[in-house]
C-alpha atoms as a PDB file:
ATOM      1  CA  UNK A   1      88.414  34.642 148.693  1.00  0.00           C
ATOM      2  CA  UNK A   2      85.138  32.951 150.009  1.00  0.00           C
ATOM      3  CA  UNK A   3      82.056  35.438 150.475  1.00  0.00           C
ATOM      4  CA  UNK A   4      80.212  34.752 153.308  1.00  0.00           C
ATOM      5  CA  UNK A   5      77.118  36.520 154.182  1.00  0.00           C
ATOM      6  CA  UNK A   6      75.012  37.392 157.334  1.00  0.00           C
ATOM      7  CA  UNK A   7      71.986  36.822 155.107  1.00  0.00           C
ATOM      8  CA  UNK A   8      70.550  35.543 152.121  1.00  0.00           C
ATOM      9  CA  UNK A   9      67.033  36.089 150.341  1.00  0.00           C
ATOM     10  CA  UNK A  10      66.398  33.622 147.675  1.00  0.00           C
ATOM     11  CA  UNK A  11      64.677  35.627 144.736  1.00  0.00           C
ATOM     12  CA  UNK A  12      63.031  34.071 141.647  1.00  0.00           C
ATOM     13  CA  UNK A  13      61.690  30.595 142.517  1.00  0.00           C
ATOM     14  CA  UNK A  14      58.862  28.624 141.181  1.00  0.00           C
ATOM     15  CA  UNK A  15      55.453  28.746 142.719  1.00  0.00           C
ATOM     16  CA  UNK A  16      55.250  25.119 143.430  1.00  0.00           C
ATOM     17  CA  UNK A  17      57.828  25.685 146.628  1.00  0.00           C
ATOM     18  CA  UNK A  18      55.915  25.918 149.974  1.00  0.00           C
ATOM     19  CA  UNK A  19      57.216  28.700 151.416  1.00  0.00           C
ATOM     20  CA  UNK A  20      56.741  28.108 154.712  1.00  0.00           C
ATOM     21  CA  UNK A  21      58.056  24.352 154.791  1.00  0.00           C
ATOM     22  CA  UNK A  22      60.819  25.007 152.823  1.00  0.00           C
ATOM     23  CA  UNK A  23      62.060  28.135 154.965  1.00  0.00           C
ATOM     24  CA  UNK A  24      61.855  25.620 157.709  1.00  0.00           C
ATOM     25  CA  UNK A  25      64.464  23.603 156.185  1.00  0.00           C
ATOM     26  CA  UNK A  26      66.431  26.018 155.048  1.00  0.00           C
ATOM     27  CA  UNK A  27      66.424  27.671 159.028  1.00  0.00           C
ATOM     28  CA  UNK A  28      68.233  24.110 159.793  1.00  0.00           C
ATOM     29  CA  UNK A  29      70.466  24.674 157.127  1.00  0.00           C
ATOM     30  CA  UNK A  30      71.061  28.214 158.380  1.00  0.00           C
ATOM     31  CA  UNK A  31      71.579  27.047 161.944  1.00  0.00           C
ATOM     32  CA  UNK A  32      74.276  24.491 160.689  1.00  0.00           C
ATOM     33  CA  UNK A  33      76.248  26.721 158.611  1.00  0.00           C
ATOM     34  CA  UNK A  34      75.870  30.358 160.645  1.00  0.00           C
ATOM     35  CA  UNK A  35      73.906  32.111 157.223  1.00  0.00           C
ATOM     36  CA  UNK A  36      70.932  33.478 157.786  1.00  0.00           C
ATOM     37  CA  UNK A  37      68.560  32.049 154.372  1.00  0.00           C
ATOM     38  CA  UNK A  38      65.499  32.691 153.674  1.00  0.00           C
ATOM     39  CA  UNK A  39      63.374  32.209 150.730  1.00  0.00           C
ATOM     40  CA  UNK A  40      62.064  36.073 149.568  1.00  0.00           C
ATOM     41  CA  UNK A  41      58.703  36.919 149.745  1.00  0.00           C
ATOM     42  CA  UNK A  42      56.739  39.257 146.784  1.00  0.00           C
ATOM     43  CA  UNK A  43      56.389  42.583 147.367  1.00  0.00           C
ATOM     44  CA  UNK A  44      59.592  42.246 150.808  1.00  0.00           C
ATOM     45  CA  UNK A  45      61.590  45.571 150.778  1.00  0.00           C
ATOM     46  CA  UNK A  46      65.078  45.080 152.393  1.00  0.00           C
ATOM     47  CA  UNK A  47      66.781  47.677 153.791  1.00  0.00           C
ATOM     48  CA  UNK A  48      70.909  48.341 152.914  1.00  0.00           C
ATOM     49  CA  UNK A  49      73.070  50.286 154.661  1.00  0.00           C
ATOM     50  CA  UNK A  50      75.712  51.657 152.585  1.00  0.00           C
END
């Protein structure tokens, strides 16, 4: 079984990432492989359906 998600929020990184040049990357990334990832933001609320 492979899980593969319409999303993804990386959570706990190091300050020393630049957030907005490394979400560019990762958008490439995301664009390659059809998975929408992100790196999270402080204080970002997410909704979930259930």
């Amino acid at each position: 079984m492979r899980i593969r998600p319409k999303r993804a929020l990386l959570v706990g990184m190091t300050h020393e990432f630049d957030h907005a040049r490394d979400n560019f990357y990762l958008q490439q990334w995301s664009l390659r492989e059809g998975i929408d990832v992100q790196l999270a933001y402080d204080g970002q609320r997410v909704v979930v359906d259930l």
